[in-house]
N, C-alpha and C. Protein backbone atom coordinates (compact mmCIF):
# COMPACT_ATOMS: atom_id res chain seq x y z
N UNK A 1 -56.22 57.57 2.52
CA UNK A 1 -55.14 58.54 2.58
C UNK A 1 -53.88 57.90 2.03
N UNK A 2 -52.87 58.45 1.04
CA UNK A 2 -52.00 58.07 0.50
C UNK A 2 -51.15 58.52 1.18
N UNK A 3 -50.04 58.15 1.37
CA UNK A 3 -48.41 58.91 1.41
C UNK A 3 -47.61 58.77 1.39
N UNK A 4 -46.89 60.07 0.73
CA UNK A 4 -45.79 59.83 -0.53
C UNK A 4 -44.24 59.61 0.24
N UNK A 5 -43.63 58.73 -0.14
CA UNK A 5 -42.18 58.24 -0.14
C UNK A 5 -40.98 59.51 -0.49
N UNK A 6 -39.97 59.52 0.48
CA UNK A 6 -38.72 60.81 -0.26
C UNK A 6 -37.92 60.44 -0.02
N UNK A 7 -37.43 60.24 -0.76
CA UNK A 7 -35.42 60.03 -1.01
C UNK A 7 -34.53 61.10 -0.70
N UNK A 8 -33.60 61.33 0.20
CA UNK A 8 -32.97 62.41 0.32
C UNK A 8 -31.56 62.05 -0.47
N UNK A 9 -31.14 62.54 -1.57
CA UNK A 9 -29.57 61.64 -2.33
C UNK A 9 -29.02 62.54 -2.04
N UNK A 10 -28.51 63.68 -2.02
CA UNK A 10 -27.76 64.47 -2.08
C UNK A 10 -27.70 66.10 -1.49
N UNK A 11 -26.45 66.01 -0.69
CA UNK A 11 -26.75 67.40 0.16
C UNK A 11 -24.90 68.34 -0.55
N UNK A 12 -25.56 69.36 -0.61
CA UNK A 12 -24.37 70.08 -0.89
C UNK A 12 -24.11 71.51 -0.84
N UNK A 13 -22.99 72.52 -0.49
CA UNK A 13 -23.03 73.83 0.08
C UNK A 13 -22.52 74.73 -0.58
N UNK A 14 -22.96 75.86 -0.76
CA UNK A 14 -22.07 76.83 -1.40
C UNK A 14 -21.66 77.58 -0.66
N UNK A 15 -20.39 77.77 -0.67
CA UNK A 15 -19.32 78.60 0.18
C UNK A 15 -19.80 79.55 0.95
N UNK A 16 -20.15 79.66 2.14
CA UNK A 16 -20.10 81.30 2.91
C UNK A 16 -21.78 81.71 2.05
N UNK A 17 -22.21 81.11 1.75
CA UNK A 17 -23.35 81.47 0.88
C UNK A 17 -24.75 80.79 2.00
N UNK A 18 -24.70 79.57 1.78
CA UNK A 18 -26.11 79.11 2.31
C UNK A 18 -25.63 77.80 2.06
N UNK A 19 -26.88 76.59 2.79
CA UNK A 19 -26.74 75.34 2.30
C UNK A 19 -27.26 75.14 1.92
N UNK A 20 -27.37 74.65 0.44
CA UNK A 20 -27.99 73.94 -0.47
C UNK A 20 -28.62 72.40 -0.42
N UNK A 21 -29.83 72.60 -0.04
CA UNK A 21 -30.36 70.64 -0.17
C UNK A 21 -31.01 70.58 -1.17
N UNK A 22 -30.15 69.31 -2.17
CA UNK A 22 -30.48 68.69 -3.23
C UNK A 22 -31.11 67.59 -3.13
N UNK A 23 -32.39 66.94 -3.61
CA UNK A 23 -33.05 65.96 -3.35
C UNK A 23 -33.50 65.24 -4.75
N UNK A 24 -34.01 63.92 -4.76
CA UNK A 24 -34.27 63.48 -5.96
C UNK A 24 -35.97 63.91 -5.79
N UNK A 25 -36.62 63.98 -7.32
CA UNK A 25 -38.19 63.98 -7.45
C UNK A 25 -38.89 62.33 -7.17
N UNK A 26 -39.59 62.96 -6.47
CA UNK A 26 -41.10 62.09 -5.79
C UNK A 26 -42.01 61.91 -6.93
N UNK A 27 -41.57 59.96 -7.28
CA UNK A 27 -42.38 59.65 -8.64
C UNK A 27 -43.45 59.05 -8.15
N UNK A 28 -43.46 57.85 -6.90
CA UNK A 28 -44.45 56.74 -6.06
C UNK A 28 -44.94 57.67 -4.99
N UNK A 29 -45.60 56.54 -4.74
CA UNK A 29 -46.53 56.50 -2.89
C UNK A 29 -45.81 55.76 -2.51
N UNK A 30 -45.79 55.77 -1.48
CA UNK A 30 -45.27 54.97 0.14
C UNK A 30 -45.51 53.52 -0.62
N UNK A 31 -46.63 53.27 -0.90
CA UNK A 31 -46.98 51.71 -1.22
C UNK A 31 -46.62 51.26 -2.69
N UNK A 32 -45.86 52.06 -3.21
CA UNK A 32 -45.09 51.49 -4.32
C UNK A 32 -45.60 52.54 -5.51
N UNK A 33 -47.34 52.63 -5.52
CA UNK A 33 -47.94 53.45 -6.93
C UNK A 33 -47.50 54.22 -7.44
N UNK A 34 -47.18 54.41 -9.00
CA UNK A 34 -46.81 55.47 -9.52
C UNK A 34 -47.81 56.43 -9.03
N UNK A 35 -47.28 57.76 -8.79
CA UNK A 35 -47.79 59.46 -8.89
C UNK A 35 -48.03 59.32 -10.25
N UNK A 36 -49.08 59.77 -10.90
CA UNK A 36 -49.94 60.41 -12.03
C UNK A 36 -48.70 61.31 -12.28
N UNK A 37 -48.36 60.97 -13.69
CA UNK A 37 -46.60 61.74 -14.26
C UNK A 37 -47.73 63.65 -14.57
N UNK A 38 -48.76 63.91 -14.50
CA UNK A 38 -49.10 65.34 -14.77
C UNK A 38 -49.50 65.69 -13.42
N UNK A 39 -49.18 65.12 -12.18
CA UNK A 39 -49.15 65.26 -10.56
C UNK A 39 -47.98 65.67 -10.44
N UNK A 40 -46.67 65.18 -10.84
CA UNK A 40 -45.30 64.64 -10.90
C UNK A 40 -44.85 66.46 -10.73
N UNK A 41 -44.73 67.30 -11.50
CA UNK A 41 -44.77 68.66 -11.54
C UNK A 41 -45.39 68.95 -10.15
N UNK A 42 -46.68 69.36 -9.94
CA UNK A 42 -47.26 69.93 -8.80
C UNK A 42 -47.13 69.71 -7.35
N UNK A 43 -46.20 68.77 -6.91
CA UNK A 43 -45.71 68.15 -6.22
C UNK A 43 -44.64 69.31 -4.96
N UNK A 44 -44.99 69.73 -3.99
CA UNK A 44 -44.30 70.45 -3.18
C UNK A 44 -43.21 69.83 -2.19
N UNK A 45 -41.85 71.08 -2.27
CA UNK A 45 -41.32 69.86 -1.45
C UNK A 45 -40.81 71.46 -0.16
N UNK A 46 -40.26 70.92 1.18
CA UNK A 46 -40.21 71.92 1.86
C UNK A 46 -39.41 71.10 3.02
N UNK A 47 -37.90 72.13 2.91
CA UNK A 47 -37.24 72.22 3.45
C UNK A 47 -36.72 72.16 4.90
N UNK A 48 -35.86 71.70 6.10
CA UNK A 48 -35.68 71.80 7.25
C UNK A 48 -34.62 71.79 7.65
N UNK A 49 -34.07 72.30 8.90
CA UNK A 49 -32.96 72.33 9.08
C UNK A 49 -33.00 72.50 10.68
N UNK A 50 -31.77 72.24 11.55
CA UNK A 50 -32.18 71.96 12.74
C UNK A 50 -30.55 71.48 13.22
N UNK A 51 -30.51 71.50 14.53
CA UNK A 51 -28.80 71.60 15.29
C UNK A 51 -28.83 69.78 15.60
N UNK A 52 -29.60 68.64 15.42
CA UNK A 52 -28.89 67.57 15.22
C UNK A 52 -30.20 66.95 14.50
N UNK A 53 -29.85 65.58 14.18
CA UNK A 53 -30.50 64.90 13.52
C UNK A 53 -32.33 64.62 13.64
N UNK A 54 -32.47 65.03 14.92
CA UNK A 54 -33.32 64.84 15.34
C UNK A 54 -34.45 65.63 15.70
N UNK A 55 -34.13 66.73 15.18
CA UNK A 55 -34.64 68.15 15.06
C UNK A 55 -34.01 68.76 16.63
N UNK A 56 -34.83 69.54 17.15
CA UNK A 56 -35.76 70.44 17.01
C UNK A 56 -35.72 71.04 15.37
N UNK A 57 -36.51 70.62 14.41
CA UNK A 57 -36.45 71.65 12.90
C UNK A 57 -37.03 73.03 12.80
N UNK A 58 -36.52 73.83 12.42
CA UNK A 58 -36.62 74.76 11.69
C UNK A 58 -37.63 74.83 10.20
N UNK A 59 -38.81 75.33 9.85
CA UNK A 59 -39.17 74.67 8.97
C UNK A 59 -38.56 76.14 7.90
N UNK A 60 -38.12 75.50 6.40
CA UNK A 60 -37.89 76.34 5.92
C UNK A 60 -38.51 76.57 4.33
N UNK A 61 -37.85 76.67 3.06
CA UNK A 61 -38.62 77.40 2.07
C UNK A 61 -39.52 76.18 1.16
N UNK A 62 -40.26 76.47 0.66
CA UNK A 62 -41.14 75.91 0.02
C UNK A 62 -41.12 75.70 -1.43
N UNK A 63 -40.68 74.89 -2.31
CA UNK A 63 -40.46 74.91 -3.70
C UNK A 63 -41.34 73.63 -4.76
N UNK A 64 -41.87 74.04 -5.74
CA UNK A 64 -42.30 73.37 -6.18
C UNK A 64 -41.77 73.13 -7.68
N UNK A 65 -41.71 71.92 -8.39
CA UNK A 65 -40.96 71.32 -9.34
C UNK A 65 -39.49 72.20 -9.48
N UNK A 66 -38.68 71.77 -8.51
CA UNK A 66 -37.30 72.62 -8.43
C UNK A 66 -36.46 71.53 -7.19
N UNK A 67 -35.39 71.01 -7.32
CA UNK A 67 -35.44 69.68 -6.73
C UNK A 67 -34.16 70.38 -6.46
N UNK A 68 -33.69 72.11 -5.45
CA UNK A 68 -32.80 72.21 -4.72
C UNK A 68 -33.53 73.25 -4.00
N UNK A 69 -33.18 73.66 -2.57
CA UNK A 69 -33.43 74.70 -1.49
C UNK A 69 -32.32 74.45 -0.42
N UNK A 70 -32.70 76.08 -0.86
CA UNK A 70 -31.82 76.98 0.01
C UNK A 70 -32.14 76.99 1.30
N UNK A 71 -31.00 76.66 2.39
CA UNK A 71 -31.00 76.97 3.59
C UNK A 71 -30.55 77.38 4.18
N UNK A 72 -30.34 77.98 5.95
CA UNK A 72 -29.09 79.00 6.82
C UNK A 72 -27.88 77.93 6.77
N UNK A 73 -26.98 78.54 6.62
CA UNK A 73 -25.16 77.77 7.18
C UNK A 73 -25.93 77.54 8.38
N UNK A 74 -24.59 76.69 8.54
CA UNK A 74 -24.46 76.38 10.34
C UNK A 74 -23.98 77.69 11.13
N UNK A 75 -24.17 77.67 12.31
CA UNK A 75 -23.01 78.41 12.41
C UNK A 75 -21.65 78.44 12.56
N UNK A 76 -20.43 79.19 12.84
CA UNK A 76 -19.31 78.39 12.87
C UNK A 76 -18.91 77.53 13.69
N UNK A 77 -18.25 76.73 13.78
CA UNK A 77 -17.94 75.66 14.46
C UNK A 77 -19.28 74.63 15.31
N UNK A 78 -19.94 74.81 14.46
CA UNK A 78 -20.96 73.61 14.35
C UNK A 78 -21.81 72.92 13.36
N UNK A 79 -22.26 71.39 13.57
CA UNK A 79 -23.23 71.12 12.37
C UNK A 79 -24.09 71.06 12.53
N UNK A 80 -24.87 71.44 11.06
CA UNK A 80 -26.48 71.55 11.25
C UNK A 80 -26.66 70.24 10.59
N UNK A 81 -28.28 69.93 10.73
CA UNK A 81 -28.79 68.86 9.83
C UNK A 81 -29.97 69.41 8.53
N UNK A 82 -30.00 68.94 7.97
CA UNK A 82 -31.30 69.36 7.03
C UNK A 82 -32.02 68.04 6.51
N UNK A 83 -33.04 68.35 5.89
CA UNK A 83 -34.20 67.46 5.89
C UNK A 83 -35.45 67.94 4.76
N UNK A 84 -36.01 66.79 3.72
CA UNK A 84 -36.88 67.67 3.28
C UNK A 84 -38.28 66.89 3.31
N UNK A 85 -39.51 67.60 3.04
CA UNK A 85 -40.65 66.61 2.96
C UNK A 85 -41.55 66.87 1.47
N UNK A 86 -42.32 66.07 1.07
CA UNK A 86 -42.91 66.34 -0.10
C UNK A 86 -44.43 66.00 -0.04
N UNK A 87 -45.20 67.23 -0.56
CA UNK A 87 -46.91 67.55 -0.14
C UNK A 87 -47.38 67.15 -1.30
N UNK A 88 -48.30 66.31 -1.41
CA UNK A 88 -49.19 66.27 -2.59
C UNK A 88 -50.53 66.15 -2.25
N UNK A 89 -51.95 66.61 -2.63
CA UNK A 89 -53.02 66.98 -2.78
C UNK A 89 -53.51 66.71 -0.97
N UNK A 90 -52.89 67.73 -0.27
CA UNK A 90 -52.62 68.18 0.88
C UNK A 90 -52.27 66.48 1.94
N UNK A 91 -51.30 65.81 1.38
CA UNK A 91 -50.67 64.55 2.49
C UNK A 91 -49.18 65.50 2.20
N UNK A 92 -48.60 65.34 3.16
CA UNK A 92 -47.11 65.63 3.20
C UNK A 92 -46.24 63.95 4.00
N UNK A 93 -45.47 63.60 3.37
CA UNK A 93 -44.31 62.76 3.68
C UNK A 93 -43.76 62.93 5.28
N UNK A 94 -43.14 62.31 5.18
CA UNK A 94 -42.33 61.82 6.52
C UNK A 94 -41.16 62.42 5.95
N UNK A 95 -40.15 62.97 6.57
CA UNK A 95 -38.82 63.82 6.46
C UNK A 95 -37.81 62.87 5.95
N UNK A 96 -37.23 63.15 4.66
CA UNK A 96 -36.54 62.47 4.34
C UNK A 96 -35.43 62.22 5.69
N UNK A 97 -34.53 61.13 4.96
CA UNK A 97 -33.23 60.99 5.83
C UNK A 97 -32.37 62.48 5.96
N UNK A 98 -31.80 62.61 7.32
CA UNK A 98 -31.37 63.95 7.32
C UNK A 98 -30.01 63.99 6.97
N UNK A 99 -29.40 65.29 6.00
CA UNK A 99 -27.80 65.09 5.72
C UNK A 99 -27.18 66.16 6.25
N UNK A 100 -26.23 66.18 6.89
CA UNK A 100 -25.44 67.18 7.81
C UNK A 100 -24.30 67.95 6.96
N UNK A 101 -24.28 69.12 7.37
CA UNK A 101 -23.15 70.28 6.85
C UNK A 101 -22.40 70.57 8.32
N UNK A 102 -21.21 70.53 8.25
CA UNK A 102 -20.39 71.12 9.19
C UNK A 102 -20.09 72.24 8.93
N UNK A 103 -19.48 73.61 9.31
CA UNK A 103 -18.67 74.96 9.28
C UNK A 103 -17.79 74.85 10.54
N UNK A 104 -16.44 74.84 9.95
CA UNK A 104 -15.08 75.14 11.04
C UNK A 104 -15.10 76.02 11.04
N UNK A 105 -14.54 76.54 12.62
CA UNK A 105 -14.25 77.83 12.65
C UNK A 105 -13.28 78.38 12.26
N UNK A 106 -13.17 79.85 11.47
CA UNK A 106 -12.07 80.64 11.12
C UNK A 106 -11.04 80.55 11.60
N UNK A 107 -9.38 80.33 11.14
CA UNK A 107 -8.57 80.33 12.51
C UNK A 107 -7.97 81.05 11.06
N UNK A 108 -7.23 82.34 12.66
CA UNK A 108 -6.97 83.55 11.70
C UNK A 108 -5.27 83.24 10.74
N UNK A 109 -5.03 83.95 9.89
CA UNK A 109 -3.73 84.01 9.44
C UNK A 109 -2.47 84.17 10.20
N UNK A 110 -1.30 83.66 9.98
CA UNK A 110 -0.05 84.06 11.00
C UNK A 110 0.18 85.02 10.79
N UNK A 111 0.84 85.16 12.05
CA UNK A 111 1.14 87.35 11.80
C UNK A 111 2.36 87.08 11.01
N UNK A 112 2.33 88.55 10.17
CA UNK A 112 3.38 88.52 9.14
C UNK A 112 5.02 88.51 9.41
N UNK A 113 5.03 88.52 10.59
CA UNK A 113 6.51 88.86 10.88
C UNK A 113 6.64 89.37 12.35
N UNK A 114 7.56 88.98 13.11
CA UNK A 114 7.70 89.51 14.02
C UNK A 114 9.35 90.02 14.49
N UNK A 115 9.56 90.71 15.39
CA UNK A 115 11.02 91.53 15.61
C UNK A 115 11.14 91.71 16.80
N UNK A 116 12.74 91.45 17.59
CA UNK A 116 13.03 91.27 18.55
C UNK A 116 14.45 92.78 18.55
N UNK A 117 13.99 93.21 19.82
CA UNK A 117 15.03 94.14 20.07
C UNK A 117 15.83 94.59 21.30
């Protein structure tokens, strides 16, 4: 049984939209071997997300040769973690390192004016 190594490099969000986890592609095995570069493509990777580092996870979308997924915001005034793993000829990885998104909460505008009488 082989299994494959994941790098988590990069986490990043789009506004009020979703969080985006960006990850690098899964070239080795755990034990150093190159992945067969026409494996390299077929290679699944699948998403997680979860209220601290340590899960409880959420498992989420499933993408293959596409090295970003989409996940829920936090909610406001808390952070989530996310996490991804990568499947090849049915072994799946150990969860990459997890990278955290915060969301502050809204704090509303000053009132426009006020008057004393």
């Amino acid at each position: 049984m082989r299994k494959i190594a994941i790098l988590l490099t990069l986490f990043i969000a789009a506004p009020s939209l979703a969080a985006v986890i960006e990850f690098d592609r899964v070239t080795t095995y755990v034990g150093g071997a190159a992945i067969p570069s026409v494996k390299v493509p077929t290679i699944q990777y699948r998403g997680y997300s979860g209220p601290t580092a340590s899960g409880p996870w959420t498992t989420g979308a499933v993408v293959t040769d596409n090295l970003a997924i989409t996940a829920p915001d936090p909610p406001a005034g808390t952070t989530w973690w996310y996490s991804v793993t990568a499947s090849l000829d049915g072994q799946e990885s150990a969860k990459a390192v997890p990278a955290s998104k915060s969301v502050a909460f809204q704090t509303p505008a000053q009132p426009p004016g006020c008057r004393v009488r």
